[in-house]
PDB file of N, CA and C in Angstrom:
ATOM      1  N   UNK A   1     -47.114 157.015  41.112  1.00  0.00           N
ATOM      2  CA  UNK A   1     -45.903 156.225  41.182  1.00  0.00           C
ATOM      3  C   UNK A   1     -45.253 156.082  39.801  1.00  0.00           C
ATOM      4  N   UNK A   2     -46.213 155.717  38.835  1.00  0.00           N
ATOM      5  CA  UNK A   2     -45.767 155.630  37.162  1.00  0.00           C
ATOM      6  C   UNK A   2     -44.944 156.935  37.141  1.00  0.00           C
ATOM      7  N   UNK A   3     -45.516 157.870  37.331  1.00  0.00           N
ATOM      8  CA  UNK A   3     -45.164 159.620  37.010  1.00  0.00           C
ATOM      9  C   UNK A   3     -43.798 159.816  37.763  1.00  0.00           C
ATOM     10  N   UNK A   4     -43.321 159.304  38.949  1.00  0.00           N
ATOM     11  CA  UNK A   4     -42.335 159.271  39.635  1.00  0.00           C
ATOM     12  C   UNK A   4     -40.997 158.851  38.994  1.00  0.00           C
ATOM     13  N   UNK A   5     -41.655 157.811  38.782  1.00  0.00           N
ATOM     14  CA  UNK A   5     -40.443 156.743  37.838  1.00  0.00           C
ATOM     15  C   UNK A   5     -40.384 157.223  36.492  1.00  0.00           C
ATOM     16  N   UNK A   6     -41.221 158.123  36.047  1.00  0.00           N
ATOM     17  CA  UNK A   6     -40.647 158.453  34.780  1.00  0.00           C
ATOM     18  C   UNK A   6     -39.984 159.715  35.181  1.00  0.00           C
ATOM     19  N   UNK A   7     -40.329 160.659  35.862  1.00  0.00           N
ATOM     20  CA  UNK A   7     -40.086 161.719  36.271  1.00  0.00           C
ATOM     21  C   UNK A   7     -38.402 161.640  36.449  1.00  0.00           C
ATOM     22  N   UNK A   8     -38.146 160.329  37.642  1.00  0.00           N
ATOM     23  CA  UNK A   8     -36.771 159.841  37.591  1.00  0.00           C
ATOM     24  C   UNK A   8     -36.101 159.876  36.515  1.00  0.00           C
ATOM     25  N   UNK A   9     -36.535 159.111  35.449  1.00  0.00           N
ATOM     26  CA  UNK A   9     -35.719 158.758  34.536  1.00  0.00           C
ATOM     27  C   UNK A   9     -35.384 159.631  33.387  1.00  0.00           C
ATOM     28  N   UNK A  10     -36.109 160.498  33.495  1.00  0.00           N
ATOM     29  CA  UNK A  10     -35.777 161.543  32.248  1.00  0.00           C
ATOM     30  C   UNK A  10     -34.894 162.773  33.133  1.00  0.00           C
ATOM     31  N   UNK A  11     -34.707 162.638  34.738  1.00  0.00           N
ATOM     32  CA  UNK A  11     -33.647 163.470  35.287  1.00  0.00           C
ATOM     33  C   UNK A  11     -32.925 162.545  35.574  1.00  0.00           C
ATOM     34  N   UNK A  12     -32.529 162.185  34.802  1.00  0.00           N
ATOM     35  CA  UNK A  12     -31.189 160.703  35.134  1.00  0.00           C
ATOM     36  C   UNK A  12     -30.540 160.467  33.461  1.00  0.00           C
ATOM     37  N   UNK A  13     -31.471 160.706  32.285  1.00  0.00           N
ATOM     38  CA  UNK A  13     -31.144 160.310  31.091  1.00  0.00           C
ATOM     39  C   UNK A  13     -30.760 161.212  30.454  1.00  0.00           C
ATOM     40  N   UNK A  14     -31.459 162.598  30.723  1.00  0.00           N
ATOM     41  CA  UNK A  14     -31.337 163.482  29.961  1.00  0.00           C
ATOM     42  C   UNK A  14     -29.531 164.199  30.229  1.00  0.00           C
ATOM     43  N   UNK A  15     -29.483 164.411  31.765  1.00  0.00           N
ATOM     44  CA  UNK A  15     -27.789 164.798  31.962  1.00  0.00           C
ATOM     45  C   UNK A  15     -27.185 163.826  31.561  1.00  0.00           C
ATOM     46  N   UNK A  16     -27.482 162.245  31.426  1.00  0.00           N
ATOM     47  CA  UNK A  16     -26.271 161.181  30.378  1.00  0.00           C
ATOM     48  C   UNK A  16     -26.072 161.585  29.195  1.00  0.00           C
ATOM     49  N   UNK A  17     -26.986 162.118  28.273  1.00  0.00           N
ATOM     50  CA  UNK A  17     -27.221 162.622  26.817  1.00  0.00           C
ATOM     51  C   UNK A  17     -26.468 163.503  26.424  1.00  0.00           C
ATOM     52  N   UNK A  18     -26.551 164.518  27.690  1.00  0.00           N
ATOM     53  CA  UNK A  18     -25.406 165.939  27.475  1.00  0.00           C
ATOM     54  C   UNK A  18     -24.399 165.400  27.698  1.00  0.00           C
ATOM     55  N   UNK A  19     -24.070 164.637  28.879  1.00  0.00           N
ATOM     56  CA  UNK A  19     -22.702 164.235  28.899  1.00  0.00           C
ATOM     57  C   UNK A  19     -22.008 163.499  27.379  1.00  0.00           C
ATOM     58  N   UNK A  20     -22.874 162.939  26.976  1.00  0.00           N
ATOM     59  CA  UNK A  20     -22.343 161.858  25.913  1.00  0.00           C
ATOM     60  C   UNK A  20     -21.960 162.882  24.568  1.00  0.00           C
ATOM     61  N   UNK A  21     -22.950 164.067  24.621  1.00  0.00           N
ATOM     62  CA  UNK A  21     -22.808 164.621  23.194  1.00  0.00           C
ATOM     63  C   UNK A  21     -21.269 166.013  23.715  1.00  0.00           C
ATOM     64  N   UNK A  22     -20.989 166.273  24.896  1.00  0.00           N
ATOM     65  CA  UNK A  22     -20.214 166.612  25.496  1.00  0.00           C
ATOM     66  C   UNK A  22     -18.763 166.128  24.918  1.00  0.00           C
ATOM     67  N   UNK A  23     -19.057 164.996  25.582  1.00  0.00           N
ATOM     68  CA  UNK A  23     -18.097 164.147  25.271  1.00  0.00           C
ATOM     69  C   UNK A  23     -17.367 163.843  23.728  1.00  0.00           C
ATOM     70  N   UNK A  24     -18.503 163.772  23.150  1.00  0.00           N
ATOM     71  CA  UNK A  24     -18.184 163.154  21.758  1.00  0.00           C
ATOM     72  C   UNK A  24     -17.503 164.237  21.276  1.00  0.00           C
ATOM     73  N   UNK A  25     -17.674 165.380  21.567  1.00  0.00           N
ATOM     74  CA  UNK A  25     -17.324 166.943  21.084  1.00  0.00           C
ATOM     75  C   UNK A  25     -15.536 166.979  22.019  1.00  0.00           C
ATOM     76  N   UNK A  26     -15.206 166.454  22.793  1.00  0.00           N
ATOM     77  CA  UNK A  26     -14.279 166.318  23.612  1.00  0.00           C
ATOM     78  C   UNK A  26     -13.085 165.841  23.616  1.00  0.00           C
ATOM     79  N   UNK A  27     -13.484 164.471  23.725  1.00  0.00           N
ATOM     80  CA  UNK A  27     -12.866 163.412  23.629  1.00  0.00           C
ATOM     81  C   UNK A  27     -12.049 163.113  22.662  1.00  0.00           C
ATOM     82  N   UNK A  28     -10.883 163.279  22.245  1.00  0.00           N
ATOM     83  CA  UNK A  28     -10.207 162.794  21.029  1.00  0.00           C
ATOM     84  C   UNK A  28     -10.134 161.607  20.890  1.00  0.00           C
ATOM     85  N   UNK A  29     -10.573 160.491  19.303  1.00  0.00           N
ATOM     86  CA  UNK A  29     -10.892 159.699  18.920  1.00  0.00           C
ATOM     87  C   UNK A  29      -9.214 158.114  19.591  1.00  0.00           C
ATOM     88  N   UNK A  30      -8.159 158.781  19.786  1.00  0.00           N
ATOM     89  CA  UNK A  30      -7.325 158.231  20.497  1.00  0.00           C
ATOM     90  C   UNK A  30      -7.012 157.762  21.496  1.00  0.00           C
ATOM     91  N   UNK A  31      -8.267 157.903  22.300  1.00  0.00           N
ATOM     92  CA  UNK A  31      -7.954 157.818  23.831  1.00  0.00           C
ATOM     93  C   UNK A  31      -8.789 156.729  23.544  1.00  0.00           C
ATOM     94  N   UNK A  32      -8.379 155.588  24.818  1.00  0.00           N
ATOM     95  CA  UNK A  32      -8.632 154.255  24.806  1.00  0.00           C
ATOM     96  C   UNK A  32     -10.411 154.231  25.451  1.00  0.00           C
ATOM     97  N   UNK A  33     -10.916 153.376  25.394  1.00  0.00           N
ATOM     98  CA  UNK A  33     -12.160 153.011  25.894  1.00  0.00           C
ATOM     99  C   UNK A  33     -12.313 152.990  27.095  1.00  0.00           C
ATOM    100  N   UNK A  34     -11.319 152.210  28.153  1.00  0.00           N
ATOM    101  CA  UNK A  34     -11.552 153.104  29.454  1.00  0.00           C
ATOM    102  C   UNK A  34     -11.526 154.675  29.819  1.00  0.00           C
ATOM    103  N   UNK A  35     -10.397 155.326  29.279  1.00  0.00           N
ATOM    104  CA  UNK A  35     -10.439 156.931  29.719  1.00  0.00           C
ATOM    105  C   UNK A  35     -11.620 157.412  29.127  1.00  0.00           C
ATOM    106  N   UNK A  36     -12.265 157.065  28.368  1.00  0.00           N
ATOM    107  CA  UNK A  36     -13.487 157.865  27.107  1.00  0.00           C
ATOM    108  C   UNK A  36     -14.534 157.563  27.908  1.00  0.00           C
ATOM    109  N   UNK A  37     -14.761 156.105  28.953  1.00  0.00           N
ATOM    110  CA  UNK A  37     -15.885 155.765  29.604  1.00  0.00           C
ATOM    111  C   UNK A  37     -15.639 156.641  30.740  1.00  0.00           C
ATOM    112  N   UNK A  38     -14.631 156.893  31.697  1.00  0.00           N
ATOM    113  CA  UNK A  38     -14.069 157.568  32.790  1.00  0.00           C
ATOM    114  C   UNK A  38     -14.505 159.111  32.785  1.00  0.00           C
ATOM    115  N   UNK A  39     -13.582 159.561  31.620  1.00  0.00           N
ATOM    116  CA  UNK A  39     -14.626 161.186  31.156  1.00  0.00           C
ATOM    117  C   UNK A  39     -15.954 161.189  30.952  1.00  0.00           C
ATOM    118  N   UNK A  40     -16.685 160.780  30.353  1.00  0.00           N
ATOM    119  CA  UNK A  40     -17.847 160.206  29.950  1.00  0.00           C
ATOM    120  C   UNK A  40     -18.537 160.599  31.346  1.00  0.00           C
ATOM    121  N   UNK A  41     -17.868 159.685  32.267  1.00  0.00           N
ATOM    122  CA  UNK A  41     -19.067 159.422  33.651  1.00  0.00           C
ATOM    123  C   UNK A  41     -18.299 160.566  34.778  1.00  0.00           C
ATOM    124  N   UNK A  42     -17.012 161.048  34.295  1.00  0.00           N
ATOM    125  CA  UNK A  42     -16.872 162.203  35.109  1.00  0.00           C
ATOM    126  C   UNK A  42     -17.909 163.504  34.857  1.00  0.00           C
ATOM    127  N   UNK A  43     -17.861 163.838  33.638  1.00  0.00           N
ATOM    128  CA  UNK A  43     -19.026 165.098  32.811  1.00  0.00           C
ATOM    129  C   UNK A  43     -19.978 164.895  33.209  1.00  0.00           C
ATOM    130  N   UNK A  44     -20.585 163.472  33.603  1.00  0.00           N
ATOM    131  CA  UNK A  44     -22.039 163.248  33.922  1.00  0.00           C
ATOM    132  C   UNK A  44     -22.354 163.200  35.141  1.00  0.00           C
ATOM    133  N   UNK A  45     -21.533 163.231  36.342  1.00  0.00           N
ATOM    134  CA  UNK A  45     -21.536 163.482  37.626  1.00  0.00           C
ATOM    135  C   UNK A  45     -21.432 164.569  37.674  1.00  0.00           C
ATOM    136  N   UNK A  46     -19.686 165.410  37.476  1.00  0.00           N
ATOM    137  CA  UNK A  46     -20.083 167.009  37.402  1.00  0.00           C
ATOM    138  C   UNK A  46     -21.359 167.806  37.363  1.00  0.00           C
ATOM    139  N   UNK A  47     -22.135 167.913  35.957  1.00  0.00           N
ATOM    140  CA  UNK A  47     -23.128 167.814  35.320  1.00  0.00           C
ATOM    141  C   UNK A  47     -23.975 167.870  36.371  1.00  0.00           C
ATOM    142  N   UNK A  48     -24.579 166.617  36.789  1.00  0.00           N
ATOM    143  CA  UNK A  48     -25.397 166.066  36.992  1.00  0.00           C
ATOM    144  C   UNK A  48     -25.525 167.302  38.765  1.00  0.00           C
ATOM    145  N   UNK A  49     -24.613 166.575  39.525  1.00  0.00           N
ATOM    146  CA  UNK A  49     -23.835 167.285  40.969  1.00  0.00           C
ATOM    147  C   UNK A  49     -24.293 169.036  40.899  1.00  0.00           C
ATOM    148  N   UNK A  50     -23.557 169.431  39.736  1.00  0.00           N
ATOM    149  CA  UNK A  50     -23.868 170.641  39.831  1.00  0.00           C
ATOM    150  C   UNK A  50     -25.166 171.702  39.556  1.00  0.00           C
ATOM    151  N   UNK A  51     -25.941 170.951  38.875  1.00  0.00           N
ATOM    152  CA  UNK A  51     -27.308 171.516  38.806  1.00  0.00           C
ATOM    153  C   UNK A  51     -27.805 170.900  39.934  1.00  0.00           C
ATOM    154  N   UNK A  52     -27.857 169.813  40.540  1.00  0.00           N
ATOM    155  CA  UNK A  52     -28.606 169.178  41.405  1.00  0.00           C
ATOM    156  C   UNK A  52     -28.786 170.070  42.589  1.00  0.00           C
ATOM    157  N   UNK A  53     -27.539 170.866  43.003  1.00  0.00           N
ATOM    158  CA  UNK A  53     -27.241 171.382  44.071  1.00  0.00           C
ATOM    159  C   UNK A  53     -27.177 173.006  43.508  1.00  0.00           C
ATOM    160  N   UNK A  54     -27.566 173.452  42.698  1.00  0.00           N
ATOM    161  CA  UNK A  54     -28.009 174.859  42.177  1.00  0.00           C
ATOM    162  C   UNK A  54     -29.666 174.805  42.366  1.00  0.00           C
ATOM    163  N   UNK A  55     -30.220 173.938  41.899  1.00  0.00           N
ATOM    164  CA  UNK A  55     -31.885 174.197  41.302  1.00  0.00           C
ATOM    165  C   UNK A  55     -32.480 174.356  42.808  1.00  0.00           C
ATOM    166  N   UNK A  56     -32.046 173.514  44.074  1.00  0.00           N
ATOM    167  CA  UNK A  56     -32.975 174.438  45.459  1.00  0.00           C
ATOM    168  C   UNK A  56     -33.275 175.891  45.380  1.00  0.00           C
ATOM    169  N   UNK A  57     -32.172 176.550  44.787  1.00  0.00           N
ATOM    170  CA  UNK A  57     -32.062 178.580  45.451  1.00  0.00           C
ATOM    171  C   UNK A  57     -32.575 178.625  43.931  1.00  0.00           C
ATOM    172  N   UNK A  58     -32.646 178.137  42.353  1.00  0.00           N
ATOM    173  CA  UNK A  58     -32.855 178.423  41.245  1.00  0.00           C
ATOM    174  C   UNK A  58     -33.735 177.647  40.749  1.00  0.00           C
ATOM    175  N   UNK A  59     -34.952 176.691  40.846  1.00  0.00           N
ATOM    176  CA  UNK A  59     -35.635 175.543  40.679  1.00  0.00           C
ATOM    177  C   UNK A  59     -35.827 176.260  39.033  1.00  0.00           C
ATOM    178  N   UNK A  60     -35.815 177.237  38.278  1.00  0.00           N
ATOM    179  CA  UNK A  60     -36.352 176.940  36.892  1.00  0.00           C
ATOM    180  C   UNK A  60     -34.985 175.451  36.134  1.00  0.00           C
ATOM    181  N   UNK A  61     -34.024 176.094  36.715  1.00  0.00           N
ATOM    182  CA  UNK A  61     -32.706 175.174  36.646  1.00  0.00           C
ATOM    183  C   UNK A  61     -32.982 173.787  36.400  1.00  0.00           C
ATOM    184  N   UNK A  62     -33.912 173.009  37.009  1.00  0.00           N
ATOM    185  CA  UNK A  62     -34.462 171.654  36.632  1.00  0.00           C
ATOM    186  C   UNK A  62     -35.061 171.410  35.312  1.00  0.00           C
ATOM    187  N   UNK A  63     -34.460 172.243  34.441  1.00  0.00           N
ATOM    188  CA  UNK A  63     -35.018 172.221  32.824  1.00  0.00           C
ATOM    189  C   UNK A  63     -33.703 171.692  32.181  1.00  0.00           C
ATOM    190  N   UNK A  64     -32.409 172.248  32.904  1.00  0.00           N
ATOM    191  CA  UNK A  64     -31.406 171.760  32.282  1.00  0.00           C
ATOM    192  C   UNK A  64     -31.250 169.755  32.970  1.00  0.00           C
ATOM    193  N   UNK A  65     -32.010 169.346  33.696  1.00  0.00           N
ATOM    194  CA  UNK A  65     -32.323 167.986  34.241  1.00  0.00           C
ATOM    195  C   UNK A  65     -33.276 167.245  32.935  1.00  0.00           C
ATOM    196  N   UNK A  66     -33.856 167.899  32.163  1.00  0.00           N
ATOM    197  CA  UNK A  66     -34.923 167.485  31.377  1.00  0.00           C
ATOM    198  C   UNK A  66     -36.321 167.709  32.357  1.00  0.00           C
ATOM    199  N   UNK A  67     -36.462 167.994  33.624  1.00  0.00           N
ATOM    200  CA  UNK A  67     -37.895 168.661  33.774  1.00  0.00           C
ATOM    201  C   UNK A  67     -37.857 168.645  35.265  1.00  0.00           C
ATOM    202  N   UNK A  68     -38.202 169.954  35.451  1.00  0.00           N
ATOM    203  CA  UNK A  68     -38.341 170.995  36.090  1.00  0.00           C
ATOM    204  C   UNK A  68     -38.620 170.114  37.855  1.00  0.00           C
ATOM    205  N   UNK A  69     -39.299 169.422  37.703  1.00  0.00           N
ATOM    206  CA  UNK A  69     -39.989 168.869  39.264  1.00  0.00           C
ATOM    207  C   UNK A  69     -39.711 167.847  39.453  1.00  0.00           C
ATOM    208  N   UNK A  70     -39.056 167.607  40.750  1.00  0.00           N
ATOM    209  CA  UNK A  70     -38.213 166.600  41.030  1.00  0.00           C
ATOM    210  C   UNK A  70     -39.209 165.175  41.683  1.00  0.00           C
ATOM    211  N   UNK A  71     -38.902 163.989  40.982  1.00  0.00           N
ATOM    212  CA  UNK A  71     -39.719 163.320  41.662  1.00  0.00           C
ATOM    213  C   UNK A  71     -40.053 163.214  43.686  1.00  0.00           C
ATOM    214  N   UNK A  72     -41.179 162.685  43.711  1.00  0.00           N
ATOM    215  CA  UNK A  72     -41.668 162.375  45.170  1.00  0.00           C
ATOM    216  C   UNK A  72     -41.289 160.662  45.471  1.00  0.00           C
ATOM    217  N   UNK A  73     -41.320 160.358  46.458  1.00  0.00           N
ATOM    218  CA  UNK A  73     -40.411 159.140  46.630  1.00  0.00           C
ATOM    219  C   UNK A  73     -41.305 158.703  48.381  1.00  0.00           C
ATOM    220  N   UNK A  74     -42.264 157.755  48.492  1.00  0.00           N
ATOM    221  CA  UNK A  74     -42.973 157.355  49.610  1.00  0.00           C
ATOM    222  C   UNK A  74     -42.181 156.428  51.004  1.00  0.00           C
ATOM    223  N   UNK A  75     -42.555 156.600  51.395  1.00  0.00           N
ATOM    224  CA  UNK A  75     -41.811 155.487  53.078  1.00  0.00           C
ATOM    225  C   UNK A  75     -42.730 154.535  52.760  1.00  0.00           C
ATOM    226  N   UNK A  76     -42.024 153.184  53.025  1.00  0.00           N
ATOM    227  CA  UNK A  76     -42.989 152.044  53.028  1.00  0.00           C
ATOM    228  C   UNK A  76     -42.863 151.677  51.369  1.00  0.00           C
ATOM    229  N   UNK A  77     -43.713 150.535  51.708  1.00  0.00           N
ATOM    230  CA  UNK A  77     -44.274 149.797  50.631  1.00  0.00           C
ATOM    231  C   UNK A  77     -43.565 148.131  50.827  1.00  0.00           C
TER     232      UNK A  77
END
């Protein structure tokens, strides 16, 4: 369960990271704090969306997630 939840979180943190350094590379320093948060979390859905739904037919692809094997997730508790 520990392994799950970390497993989660480093395929959840690691596409925010790209998005952010994405971004920073992007984003011109003029644009207000909402549009910069808006792009920000558009890149990171894109991102995120589009490997998610590549790595079934390509699973090495879960490297660009930060790691490879997708957590397991139980019924109950």
């Amino acid at each position: 369960m520990i392994y799950d939840l970390f497993c989660s979180a480093v395929r959840t943190l690691v596409p925010a990271a790209i998005a952010l350094g994405i971004g920073w590379g992007l984003i011109p320093e003029s644009m207000s704090g909402t549009a910069t948060g808006l792009l920000d979390f558009a890149i990171f859905s894109g991102y995120y969306l589009i490997v998610r739904s590549l790595e079934p037919r390509w699973p090495w692809l879960g490297w660009l997630l930060g790691k490879p094997t997708q957590p397991t997730y139980q019924k109950g508790r």
